[in-house]
N, C-alpha and C. Protein backbone atom coordinates (compact mmCIF):
# COMPACT_ATOMS: atom_id res chain seq x y z
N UNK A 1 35.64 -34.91 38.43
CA UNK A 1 34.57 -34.04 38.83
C UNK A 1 33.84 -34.69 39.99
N UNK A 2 33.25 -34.00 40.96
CA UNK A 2 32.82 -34.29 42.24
C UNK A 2 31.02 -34.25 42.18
N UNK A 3 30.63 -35.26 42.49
CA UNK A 3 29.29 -35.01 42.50
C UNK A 3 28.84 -33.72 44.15
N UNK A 4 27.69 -33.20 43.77
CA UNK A 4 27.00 -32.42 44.59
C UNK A 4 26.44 -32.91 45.53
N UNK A 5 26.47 -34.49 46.24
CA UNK A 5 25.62 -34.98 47.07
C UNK A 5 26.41 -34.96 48.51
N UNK A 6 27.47 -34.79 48.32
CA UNK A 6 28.27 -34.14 49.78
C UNK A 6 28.06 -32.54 50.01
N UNK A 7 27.88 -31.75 49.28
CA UNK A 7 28.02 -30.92 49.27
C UNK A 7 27.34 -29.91 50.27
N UNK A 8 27.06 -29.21 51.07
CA UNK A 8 26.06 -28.52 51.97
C UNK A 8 25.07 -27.91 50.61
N UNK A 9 23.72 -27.33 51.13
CA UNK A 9 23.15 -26.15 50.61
C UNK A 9 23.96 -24.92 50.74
N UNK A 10 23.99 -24.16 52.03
CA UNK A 10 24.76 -23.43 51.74
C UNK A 10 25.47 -23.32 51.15
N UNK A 11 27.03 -23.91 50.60
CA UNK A 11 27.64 -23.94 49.54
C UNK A 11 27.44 -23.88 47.90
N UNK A 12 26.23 -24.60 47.98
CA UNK A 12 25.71 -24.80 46.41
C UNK A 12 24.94 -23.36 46.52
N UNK A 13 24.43 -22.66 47.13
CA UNK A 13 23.70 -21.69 47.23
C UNK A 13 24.30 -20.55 47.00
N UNK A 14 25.95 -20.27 47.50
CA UNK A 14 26.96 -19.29 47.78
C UNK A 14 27.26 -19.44 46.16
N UNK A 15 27.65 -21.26 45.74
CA UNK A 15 28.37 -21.14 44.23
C UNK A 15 27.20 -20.65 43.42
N UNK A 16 26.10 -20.73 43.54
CA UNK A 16 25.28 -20.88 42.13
C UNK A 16 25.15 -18.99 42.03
N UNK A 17 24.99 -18.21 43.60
CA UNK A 17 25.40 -16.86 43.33
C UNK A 17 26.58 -16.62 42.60
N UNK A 18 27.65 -16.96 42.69
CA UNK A 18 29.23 -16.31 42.25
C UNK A 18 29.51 -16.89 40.58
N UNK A 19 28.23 -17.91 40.25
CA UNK A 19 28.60 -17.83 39.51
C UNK A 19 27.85 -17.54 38.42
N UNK A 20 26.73 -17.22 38.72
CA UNK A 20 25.52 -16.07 38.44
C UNK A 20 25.87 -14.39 38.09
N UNK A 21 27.17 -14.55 38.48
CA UNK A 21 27.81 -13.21 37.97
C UNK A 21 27.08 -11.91 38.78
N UNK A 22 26.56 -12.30 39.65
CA UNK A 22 26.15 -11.01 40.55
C UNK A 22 26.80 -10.35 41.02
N UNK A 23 26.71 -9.00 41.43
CA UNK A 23 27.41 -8.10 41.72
C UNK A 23 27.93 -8.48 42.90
N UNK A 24 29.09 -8.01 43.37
CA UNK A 24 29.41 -8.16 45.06
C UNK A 24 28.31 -7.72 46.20
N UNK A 25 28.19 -6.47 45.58
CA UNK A 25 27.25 -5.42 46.44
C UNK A 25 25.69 -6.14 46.60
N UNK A 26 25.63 -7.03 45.67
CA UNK A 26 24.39 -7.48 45.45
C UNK A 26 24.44 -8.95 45.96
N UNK A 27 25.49 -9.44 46.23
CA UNK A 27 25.33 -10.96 46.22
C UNK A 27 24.76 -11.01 47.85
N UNK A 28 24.74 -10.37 48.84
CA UNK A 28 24.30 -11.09 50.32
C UNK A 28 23.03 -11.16 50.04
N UNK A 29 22.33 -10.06 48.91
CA UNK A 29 21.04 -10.00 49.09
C UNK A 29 20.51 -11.47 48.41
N UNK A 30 21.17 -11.85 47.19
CA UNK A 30 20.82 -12.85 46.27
C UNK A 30 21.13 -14.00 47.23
N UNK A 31 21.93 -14.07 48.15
CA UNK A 31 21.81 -15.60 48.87
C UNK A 31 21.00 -15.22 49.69
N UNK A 32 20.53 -14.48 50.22
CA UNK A 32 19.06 -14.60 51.11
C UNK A 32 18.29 -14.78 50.63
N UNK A 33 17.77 -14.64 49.17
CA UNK A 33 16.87 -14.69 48.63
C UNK A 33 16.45 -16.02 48.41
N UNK A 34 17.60 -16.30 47.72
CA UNK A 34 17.58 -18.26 47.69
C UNK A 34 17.67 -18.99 48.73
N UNK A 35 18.14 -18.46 50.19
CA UNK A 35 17.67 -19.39 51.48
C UNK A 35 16.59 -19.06 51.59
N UNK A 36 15.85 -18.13 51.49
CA UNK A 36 14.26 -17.54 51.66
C UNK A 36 13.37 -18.60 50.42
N UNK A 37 13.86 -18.78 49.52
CA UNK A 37 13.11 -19.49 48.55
C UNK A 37 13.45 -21.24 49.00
N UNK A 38 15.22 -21.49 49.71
CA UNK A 38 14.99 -23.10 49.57
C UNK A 38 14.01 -23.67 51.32
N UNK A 39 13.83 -22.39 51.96
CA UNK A 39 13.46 -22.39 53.30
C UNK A 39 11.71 -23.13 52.81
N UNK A 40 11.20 -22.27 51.93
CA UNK A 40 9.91 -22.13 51.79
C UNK A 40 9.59 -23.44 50.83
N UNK A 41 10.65 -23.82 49.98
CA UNK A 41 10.36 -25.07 49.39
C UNK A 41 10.54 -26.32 50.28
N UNK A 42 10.97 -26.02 51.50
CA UNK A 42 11.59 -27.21 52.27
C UNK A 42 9.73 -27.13 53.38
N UNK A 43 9.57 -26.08 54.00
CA UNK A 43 8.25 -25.92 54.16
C UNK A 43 6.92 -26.46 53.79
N UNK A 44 6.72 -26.01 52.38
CA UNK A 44 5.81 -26.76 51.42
C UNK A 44 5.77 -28.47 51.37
N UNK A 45 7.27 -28.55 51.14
CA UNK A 45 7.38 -30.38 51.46
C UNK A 45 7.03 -31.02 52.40
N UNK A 46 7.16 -29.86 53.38
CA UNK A 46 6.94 -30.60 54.75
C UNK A 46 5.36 -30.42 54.60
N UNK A 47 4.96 -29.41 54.09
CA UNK A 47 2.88 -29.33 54.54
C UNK A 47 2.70 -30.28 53.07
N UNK A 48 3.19 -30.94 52.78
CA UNK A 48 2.23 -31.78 51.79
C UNK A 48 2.71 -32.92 52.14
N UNK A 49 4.03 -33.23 52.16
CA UNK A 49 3.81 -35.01 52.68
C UNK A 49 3.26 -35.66 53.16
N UNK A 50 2.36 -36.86 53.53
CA UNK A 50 1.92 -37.24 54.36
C UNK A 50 2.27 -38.10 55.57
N UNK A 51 3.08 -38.56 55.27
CA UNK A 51 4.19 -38.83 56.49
C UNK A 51 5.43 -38.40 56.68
N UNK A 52 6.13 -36.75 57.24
CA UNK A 52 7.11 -36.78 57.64
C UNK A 52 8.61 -38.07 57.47
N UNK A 53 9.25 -37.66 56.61
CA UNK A 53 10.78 -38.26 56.87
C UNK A 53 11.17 -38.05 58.43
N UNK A 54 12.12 -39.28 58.82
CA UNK A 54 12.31 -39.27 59.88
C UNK A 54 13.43 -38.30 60.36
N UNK A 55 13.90 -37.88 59.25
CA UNK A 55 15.31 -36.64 59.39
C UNK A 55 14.77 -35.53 59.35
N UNK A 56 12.95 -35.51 58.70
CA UNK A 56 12.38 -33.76 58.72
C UNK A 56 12.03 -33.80 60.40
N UNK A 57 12.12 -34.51 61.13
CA UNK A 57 11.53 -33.97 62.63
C UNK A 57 12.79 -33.45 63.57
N UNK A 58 13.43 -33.36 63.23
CA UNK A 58 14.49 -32.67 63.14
C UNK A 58 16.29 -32.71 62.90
N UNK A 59 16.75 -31.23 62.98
CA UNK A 59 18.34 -31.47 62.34
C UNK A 59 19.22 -32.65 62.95
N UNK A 60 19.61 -33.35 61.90
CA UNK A 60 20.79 -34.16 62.61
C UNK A 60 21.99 -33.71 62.75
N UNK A 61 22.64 -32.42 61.85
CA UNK A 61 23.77 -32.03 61.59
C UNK A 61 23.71 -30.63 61.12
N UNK A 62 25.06 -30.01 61.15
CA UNK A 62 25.43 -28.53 61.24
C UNK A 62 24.40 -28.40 59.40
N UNK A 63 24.71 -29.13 58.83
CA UNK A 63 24.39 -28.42 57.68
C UNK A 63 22.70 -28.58 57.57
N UNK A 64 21.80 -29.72 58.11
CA UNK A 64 20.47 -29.02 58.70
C UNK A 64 20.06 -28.31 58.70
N UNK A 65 21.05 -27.63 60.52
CA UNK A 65 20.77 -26.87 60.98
C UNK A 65 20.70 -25.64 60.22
N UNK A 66 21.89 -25.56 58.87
CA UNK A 66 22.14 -24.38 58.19
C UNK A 66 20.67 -24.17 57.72
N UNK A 67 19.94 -25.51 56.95
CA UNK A 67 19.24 -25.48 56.20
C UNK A 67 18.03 -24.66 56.77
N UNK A 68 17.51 -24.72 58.33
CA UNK A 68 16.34 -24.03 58.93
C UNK A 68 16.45 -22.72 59.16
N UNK A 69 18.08 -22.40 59.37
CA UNK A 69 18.39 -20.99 60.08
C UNK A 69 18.44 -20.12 59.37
């Protein structure tokens, strides 16, 4: 078994829909929902820390980038 720490968000985001048993018709909406929710938790982290991580000032890599877009 493979740990999740390679893994992108996106991916864990796509599996935790499919396997949530959501409808097809329904699933684009359910992964927006959860980038809309991990967007806003990534947000919050950023307005409460008090010193910025040096990787939150910005993307180093495609999957980052996934993470803001």
């Amino acid at each position: 078994m493979s740990s999740g720490i390679g893994i992108s968000p996106s991916v864990m985001i796509n599996r935790m829909v499919h396997e949530s048993g959501t409808p097809e018709a329904a699933s684009l909406a359910e992964v927006a929902k959860l980038r809309m929710r991990l967007a806003q938790a990534q947000a919050e982290e950023l307005a409460t820390s008090a010193s910025p991580e040096p990787a939150a000032k910005g993307p180093a890599n495609g999957a980052e980038v996934d993470l803001f877009v």
